[in-house]
PDB file of N, CA and C in Angstrom:
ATOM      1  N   UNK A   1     118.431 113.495 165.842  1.00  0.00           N
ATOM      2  CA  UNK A   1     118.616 112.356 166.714  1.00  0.00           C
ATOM      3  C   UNK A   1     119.362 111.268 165.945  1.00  0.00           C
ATOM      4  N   UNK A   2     120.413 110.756 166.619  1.00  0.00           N
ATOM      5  CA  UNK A   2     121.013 109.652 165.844  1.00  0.00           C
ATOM      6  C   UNK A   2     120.639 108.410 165.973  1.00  0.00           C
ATOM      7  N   UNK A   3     120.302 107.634 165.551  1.00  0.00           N
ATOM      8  CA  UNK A   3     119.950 106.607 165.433  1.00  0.00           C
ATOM      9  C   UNK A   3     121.024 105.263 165.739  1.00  0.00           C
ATOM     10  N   UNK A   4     121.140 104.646 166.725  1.00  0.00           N
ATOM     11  CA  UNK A   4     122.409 103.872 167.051  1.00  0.00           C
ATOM     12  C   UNK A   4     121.888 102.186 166.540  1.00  0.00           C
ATOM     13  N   UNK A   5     123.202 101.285 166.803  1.00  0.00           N
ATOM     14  CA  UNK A   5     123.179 100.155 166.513  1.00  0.00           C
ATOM     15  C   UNK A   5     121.440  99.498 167.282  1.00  0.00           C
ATOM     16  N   UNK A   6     121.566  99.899 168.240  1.00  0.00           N
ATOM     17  CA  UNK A   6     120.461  99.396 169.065  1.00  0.00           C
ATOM     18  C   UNK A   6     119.410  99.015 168.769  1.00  0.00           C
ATOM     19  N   UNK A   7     119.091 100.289 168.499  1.00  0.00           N
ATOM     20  CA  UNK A   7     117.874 100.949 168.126  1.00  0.00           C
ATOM     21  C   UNK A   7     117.363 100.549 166.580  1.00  0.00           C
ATOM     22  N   UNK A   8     118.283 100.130 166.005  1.00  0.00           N
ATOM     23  CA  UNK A   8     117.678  99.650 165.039  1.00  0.00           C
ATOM     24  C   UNK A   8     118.107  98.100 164.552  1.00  0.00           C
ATOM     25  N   UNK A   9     118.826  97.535 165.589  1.00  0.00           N
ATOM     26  CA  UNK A   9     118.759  95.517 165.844  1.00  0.00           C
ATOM     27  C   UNK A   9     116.835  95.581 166.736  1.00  0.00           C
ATOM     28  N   UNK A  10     116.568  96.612 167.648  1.00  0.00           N
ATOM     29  CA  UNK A  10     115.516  96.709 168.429  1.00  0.00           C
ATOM     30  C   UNK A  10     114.178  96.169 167.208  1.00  0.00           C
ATOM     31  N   UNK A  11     114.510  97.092 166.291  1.00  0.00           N
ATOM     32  CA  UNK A  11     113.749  97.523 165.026  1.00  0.00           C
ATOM     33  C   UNK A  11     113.240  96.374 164.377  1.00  0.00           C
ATOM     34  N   UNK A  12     114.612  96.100 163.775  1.00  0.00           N
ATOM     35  CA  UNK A  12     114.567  94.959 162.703  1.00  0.00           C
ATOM     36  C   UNK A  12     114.915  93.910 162.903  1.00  0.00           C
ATOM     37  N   UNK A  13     115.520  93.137 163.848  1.00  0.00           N
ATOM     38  CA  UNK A  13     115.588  92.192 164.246  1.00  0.00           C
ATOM     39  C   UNK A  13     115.004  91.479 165.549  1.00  0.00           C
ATOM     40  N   UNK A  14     114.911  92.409 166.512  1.00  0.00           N
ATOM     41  CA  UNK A  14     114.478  91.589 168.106  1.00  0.00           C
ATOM     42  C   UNK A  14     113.015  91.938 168.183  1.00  0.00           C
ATOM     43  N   UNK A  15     112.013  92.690 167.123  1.00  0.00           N
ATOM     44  CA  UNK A  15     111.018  93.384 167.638  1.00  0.00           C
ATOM     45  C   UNK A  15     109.767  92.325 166.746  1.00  0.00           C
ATOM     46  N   UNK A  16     109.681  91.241 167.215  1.00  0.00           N
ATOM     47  CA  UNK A  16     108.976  90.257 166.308  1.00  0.00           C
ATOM     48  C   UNK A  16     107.531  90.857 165.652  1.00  0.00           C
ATOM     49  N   UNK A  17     106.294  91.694 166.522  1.00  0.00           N
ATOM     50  CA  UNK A  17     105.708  92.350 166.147  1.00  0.00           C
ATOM     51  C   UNK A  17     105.618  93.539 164.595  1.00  0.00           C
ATOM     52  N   UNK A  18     106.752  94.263 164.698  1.00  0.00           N
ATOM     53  CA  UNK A  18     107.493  94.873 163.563  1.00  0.00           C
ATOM     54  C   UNK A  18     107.769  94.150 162.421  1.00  0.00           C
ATOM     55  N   UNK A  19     108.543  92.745 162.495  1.00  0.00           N
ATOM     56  CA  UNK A  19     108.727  91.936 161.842  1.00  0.00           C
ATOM     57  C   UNK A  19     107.587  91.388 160.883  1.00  0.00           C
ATOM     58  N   UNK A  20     107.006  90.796 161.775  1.00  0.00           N
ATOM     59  CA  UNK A  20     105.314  90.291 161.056  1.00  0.00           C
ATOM     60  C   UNK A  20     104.718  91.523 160.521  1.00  0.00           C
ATOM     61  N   UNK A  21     104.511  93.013 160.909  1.00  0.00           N
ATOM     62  CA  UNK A  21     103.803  93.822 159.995  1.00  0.00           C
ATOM     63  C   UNK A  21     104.613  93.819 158.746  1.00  0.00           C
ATOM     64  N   UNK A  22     105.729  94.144 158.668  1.00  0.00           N
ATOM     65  CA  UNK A  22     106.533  94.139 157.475  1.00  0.00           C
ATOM     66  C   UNK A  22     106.635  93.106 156.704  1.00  0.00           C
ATOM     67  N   UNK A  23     106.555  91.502 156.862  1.00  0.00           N
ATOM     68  CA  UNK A  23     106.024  90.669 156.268  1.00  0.00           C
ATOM     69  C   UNK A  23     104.977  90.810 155.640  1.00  0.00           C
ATOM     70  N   UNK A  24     103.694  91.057 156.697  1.00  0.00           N
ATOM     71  CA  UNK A  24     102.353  91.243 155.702  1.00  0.00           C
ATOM     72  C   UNK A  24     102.420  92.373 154.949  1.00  0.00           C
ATOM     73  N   UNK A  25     102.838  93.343 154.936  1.00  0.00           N
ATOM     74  CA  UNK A  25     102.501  94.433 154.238  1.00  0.00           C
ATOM     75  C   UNK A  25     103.278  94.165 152.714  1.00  0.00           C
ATOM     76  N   UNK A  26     104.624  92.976 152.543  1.00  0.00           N
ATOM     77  CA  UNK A  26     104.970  92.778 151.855  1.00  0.00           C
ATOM     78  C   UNK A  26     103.993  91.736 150.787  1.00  0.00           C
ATOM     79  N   UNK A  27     103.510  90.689 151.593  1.00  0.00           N
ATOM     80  CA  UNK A  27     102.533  89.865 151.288  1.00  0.00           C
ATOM     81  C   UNK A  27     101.139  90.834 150.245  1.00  0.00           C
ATOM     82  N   UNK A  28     101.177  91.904 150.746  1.00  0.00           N
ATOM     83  CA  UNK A  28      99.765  92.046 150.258  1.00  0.00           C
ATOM     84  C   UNK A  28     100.120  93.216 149.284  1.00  0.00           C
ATOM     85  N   UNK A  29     101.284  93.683 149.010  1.00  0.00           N
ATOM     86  CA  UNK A  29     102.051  94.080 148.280  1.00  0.00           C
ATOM     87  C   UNK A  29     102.026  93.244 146.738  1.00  0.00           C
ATOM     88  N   UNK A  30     102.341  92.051 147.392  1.00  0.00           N
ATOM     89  CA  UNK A  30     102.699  90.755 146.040  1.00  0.00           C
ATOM     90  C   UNK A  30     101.183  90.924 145.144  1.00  0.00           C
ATOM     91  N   UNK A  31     100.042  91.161 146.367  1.00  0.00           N
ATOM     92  CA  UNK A  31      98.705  90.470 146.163  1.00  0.00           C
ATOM     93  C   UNK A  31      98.431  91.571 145.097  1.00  0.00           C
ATOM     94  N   UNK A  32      98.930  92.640 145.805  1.00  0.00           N
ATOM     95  CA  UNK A  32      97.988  94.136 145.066  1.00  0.00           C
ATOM     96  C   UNK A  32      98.586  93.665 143.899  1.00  0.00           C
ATOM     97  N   UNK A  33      99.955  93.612 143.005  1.00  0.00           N
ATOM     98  CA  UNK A  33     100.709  93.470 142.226  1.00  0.00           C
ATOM     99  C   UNK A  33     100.180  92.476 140.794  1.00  0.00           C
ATOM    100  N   UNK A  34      99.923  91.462 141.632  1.00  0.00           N
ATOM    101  CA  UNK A  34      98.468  90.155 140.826  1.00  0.00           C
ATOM    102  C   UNK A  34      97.761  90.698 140.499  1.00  0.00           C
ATOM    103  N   UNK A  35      96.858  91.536 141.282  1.00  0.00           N
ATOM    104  CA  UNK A  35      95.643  91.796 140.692  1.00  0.00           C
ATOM    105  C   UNK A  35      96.027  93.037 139.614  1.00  0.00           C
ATOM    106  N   UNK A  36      96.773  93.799 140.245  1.00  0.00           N
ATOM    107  CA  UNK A  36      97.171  95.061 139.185  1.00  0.00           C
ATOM    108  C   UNK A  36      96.879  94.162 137.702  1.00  0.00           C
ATOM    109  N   UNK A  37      98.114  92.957 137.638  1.00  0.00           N
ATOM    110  CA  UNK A  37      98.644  92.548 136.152  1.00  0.00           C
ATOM    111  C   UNK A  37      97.300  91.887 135.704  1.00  0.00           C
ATOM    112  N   UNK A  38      96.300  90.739 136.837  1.00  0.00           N
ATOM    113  CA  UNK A  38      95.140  90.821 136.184  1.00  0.00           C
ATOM    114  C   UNK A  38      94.350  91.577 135.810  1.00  0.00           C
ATOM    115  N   UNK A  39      94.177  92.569 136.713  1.00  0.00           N
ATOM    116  CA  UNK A  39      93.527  93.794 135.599  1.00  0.00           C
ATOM    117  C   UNK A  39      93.827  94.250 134.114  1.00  0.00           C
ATOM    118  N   UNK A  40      94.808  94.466 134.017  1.00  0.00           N
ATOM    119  CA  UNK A  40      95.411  94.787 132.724  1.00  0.00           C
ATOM    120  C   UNK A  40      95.184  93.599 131.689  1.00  0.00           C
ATOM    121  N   UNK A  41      94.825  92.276 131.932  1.00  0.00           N
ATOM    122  CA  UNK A  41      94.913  91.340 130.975  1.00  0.00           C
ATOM    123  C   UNK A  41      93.571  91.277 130.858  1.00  0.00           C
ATOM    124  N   UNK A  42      92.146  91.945 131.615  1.00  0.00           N
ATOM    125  CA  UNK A  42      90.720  91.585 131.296  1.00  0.00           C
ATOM    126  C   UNK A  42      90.470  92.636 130.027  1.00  0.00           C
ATOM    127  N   UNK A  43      89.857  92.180 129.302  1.00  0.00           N
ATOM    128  CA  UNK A  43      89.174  92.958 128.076  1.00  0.00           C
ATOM    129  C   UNK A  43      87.683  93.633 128.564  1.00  0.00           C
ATOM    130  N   UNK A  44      87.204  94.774 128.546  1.00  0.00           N
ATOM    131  CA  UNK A  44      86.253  94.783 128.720  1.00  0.00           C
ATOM    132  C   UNK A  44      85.878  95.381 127.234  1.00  0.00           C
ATOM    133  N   UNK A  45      84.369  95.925 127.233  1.00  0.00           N
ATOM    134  CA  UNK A  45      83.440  96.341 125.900  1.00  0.00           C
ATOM    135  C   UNK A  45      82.262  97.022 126.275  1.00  0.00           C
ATOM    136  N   UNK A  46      82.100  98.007 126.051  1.00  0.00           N
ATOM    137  CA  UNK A  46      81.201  99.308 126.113  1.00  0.00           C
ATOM    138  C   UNK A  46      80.669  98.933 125.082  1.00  0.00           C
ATOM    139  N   UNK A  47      79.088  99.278 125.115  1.00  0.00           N
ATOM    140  CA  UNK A  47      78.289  99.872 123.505  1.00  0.00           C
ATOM    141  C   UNK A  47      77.599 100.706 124.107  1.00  0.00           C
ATOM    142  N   UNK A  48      76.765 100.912 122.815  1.00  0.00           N
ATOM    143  CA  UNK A  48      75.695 102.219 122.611  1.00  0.00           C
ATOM    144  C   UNK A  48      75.010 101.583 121.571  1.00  0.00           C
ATOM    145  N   UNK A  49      73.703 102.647 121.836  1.00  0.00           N
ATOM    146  CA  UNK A  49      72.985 102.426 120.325  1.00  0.00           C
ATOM    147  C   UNK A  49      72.567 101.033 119.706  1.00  0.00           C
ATOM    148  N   UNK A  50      72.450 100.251 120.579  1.00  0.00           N
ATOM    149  CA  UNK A  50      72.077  98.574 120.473  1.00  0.00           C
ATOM    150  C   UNK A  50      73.111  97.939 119.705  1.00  0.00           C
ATOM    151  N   UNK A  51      74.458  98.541 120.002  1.00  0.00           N
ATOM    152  CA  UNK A  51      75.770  97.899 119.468  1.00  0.00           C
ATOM    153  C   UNK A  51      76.436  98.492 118.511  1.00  0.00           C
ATOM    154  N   UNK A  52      75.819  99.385 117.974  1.00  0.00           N
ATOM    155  CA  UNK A  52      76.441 100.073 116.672  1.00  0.00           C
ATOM    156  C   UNK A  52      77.582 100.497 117.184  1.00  0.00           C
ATOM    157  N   UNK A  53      77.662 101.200 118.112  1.00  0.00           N
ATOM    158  CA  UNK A  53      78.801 101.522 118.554  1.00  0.00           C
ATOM    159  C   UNK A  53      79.975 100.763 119.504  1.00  0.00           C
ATOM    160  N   UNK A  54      81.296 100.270 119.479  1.00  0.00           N
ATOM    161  CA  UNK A  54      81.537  99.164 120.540  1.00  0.00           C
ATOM    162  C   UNK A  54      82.847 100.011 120.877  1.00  0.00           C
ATOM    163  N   UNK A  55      83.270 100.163 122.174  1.00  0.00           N
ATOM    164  CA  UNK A  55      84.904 100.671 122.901  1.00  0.00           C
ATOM    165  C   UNK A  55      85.395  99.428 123.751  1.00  0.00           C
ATOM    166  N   UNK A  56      86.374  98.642 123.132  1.00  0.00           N
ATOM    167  CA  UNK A  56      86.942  97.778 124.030  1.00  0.00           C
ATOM    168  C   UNK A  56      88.243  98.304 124.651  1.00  0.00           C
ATOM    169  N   UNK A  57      88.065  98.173 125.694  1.00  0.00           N
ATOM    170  CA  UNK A  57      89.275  98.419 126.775  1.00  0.00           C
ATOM    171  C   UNK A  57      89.823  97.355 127.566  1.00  0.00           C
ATOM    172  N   UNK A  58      91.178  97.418 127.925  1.00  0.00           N
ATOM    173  CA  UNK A  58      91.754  96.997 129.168  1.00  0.00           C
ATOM    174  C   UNK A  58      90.742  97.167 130.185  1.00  0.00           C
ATOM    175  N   UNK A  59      90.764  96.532 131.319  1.00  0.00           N
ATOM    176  CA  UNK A  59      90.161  97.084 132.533  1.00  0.00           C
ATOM    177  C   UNK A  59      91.057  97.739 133.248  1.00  0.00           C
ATOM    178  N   UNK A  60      92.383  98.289 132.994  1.00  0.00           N
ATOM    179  CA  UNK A  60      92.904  99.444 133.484  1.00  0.00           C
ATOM    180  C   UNK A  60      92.882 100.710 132.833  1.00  0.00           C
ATOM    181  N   UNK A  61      91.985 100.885 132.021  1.00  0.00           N
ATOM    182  CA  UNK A  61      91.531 102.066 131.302  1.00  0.00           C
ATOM    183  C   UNK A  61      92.148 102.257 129.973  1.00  0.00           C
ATOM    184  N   UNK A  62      92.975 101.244 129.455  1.00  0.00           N
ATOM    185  CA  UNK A  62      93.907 101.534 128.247  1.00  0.00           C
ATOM    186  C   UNK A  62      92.747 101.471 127.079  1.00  0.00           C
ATOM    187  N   UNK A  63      92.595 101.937 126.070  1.00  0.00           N
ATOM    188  CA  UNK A  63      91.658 102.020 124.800  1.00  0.00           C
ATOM    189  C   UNK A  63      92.513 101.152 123.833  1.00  0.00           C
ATOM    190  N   UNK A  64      91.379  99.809 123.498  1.00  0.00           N
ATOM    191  CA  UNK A  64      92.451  99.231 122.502  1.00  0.00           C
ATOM    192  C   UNK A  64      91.605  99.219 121.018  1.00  0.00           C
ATOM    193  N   UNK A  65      90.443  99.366 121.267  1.00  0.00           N
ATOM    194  CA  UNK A  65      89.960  99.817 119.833  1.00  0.00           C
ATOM    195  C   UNK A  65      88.071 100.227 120.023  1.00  0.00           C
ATOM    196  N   UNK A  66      87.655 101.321 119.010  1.00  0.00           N
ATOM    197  CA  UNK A  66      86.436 101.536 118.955  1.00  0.00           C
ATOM    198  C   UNK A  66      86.019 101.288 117.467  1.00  0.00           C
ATOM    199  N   UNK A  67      84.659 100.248 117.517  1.00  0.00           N
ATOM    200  CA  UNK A  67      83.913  99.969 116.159  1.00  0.00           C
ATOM    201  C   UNK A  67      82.654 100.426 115.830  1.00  0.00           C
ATOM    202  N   UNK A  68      82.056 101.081 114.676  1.00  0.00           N
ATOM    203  CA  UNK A  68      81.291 101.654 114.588  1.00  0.00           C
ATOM    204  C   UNK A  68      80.677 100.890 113.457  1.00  0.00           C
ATOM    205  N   UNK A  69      79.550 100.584 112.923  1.00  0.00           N
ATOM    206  CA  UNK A  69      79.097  99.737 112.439  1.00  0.00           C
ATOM    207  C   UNK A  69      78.410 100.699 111.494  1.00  0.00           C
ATOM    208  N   UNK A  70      78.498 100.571 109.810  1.00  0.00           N
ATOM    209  CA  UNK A  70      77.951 101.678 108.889  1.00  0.00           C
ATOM    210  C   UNK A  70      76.756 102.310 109.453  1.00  0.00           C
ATOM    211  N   UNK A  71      75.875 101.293 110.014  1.00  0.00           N
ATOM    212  CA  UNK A  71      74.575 102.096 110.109  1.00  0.00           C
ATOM    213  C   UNK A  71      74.491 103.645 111.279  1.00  0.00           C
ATOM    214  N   UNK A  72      75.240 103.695 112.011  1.00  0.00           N
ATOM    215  CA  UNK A  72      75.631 104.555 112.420  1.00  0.00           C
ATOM    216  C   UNK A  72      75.671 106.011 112.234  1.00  0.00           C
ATOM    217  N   UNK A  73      76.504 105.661 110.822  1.00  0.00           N
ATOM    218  CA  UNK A  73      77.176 106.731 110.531  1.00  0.00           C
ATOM    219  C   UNK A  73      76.342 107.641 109.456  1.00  0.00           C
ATOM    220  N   UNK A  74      75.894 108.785 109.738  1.00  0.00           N
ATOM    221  CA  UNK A  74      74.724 109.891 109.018  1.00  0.00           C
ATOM    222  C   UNK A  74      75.307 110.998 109.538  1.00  0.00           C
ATOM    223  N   UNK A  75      76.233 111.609 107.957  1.00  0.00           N
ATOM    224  CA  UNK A  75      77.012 112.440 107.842  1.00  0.00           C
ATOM    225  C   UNK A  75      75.996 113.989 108.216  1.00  0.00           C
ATOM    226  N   UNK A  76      74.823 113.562 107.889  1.00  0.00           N
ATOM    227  CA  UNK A  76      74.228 114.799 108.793  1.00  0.00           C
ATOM    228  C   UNK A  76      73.693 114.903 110.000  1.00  0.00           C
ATOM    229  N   UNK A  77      74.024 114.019 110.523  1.00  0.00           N
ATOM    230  CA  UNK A  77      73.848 113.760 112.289  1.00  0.00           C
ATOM    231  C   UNK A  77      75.001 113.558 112.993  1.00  0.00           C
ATOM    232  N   UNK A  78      76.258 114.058 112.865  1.00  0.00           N
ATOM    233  CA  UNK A  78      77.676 113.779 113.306  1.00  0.00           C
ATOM    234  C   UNK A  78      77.453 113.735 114.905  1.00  0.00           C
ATOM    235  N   UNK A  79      76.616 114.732 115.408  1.00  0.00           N
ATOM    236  CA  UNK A  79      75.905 114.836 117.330  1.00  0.00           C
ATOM    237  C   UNK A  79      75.961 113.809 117.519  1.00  0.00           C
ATOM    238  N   UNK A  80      75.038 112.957 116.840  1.00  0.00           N
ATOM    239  CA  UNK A  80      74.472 111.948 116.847  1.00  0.00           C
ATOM    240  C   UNK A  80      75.449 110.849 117.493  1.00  0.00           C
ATOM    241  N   UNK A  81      76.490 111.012 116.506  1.00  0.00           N
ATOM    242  CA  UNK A  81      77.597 109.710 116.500  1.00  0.00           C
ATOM    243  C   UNK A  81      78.813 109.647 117.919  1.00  0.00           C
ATOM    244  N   UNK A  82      79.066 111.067 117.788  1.00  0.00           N
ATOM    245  CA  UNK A  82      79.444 111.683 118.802  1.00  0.00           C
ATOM    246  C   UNK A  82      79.357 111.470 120.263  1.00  0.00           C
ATOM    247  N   UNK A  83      78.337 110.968 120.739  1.00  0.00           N
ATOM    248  CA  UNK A  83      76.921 110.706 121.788  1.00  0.00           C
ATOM    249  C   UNK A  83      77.250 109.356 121.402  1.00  0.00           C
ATOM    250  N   UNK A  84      77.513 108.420 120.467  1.00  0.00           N
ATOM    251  CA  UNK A  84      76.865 107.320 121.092  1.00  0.00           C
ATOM    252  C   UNK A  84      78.247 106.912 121.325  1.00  0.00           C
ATOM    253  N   UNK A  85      79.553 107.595 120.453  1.00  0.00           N
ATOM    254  CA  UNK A  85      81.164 106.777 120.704  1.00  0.00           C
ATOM    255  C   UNK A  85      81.010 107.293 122.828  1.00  0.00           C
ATOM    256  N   UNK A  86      80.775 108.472 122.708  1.00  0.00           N
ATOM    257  CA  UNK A  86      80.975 109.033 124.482  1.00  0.00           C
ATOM    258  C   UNK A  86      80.293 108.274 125.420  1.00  0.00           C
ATOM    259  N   UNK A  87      78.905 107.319 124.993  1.00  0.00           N
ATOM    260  CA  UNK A  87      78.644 106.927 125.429  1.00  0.00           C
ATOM    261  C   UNK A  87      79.328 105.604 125.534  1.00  0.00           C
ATOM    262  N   UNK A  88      79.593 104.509 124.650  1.00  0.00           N
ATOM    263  CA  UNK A  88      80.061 102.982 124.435  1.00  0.00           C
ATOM    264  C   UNK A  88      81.592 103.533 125.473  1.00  0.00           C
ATOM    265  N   UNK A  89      81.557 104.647 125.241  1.00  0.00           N
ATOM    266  CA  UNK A  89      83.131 104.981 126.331  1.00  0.00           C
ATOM    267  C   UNK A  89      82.765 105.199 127.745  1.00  0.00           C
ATOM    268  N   UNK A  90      81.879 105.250 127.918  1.00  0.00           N
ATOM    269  CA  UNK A  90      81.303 105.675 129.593  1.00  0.00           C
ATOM    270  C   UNK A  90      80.997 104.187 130.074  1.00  0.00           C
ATOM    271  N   UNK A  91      80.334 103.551 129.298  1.00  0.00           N
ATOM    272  CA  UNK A  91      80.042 102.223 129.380  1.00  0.00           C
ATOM    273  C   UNK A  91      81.072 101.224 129.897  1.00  0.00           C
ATOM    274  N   UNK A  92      82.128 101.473 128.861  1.00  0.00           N
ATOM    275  CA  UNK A  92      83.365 100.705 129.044  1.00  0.00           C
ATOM    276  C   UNK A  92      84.015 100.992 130.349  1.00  0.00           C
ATOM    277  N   UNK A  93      84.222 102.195 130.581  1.00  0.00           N
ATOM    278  CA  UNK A  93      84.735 102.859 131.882  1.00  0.00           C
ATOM    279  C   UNK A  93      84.034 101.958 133.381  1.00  0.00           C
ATOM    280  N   UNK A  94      82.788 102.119 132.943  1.00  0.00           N
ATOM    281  CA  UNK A  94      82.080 101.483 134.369  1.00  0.00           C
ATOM    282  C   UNK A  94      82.410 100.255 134.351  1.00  0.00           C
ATOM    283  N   UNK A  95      82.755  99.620 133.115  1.00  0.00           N
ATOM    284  CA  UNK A  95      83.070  98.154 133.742  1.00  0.00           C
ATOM    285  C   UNK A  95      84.855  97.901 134.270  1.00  0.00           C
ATOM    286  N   UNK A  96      85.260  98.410 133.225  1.00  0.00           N
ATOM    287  CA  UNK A  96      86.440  98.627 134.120  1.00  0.00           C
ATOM    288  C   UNK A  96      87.065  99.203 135.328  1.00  0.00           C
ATOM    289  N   UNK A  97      85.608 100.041 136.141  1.00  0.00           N
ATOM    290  CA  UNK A  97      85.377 100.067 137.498  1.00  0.00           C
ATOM    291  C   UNK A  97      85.352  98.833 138.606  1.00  0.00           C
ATOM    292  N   UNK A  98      84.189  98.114 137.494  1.00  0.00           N
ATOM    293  CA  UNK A  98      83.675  97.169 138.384  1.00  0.00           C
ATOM    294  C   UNK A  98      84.650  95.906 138.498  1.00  0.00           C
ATOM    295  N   UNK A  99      85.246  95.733 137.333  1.00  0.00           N
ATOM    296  CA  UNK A  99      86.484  94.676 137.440  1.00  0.00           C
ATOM    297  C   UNK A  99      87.316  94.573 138.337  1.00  0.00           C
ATOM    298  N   UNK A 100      88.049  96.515 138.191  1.00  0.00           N
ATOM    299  CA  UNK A 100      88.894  96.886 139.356  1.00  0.00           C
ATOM    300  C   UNK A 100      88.319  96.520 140.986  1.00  0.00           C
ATOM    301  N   UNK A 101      87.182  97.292 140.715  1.00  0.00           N
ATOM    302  CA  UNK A 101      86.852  96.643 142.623  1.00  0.00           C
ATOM    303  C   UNK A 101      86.410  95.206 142.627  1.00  0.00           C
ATOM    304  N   UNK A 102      86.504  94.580 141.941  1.00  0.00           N
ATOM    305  CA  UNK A 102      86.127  93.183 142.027  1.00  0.00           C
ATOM    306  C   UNK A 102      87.453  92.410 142.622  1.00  0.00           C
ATOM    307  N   UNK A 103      88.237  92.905 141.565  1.00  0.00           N
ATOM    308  CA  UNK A 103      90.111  92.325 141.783  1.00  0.00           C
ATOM    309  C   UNK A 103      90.553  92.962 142.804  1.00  0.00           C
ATOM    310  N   UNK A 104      90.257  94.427 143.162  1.00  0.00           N
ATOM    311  CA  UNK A 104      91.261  94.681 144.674  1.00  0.00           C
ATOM    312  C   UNK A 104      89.925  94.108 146.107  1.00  0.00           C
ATOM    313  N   UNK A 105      89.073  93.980 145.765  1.00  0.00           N
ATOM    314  CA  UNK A 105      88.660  92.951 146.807  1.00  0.00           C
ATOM    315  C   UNK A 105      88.763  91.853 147.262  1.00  0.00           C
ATOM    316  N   UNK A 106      89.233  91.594 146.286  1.00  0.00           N
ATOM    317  CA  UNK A 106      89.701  89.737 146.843  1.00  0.00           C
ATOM    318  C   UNK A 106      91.199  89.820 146.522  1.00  0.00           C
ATOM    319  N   UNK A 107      91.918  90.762 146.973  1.00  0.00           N
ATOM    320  CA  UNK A 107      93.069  91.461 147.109  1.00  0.00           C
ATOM    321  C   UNK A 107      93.306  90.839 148.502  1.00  0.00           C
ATOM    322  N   UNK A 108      94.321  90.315 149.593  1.00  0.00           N
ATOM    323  CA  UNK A 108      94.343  89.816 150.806  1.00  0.00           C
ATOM    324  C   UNK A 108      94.828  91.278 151.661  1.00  0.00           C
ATOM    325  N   UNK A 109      93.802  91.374 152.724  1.00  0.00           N
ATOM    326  CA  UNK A 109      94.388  92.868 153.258  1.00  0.00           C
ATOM    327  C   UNK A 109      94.335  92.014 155.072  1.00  0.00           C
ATOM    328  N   UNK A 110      94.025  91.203 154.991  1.00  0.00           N
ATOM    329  CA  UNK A 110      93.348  90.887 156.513  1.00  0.00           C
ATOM    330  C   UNK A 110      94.759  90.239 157.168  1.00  0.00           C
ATOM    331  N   UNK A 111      95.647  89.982 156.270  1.00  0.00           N
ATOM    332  CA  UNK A 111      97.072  89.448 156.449  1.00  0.00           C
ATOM    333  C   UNK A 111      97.725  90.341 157.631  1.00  0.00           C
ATOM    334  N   UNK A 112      97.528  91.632 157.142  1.00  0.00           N
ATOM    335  CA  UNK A 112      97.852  93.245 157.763  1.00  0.00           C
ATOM    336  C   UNK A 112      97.406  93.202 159.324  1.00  0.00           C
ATOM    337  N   UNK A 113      96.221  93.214 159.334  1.00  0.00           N
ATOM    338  CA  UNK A 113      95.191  93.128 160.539  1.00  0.00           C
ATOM    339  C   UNK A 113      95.572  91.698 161.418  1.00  0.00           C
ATOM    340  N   UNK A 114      95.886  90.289 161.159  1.00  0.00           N
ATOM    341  CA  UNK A 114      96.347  89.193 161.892  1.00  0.00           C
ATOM    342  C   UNK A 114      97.423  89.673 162.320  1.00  0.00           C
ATOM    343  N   UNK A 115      98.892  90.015 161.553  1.00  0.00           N
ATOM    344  CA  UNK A 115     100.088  90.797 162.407  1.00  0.00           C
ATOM    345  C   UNK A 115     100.022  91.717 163.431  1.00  0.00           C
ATOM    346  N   UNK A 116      98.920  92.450 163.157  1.00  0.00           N
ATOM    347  CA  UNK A 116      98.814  93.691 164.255  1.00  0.00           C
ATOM    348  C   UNK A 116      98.221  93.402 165.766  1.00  0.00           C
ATOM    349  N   UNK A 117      97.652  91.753 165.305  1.00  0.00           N
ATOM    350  CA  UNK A 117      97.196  91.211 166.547  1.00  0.00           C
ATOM    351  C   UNK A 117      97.825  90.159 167.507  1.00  0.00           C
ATOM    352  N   UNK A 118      99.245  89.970 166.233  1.00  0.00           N
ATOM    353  CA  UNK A 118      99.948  88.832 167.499  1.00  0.00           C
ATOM    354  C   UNK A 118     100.905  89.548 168.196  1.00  0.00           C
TER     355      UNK A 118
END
């Protein structure tokens, strides 16, 4: 099907409805975009083991460093250590869950939903 002049002045210019969704969807585009870059700038911090162990992350999952504190470390319990880095990393993970849904919730989506109603 070809698509003529019409049909697409109909589109993009005379169809004000169309217009406003494509506005908002741009709008909340910008929004998602914010929060993306705030995400990436929160630090979060996992432990274990009443701190011995620490994984700080981005809250977009990037690993920017893990600290292990001597007492920890018992070269004949390596399990041991093992377990608590997997853990201070599971830790970290959930908060950089919770950041994420914190930031895409107050993300503007309702922008979307007002266009679809005028």
């Amino acid at each position: 099907m070809m698509v003529t002049y019409h049909k697409i002045g109909y589109l993009m210019g005379e169809n004000n409805e169309v217009r406003s969704m494509l506005e908002a969807a741009t709008e909340i585009q910008s929004n998602l975009i914010e929060q993306r870059n705030s995400i990436a700038k929160t630090i979060v911090e996992g432990t274990a083991g009443g701190g011995v162990v620490r994984v700080s992350m981005q809250a977009d999952g990037i690993l920017i460093g893990v600290k292990i504190r001597e007492e920890a470390v018992d070269p004949d319990d390596v399990t041991m250590l093992e377990d608590l880095v997997a853990s201070a990393f599971r830790d970290a993970l959930t908060k950089c869950g919770n950041v994420q849904a914190q930031a895409l919730s107050s993300a503007e989506t309702s922008t979307l939903l007002r266009a679809t109603k005028e």
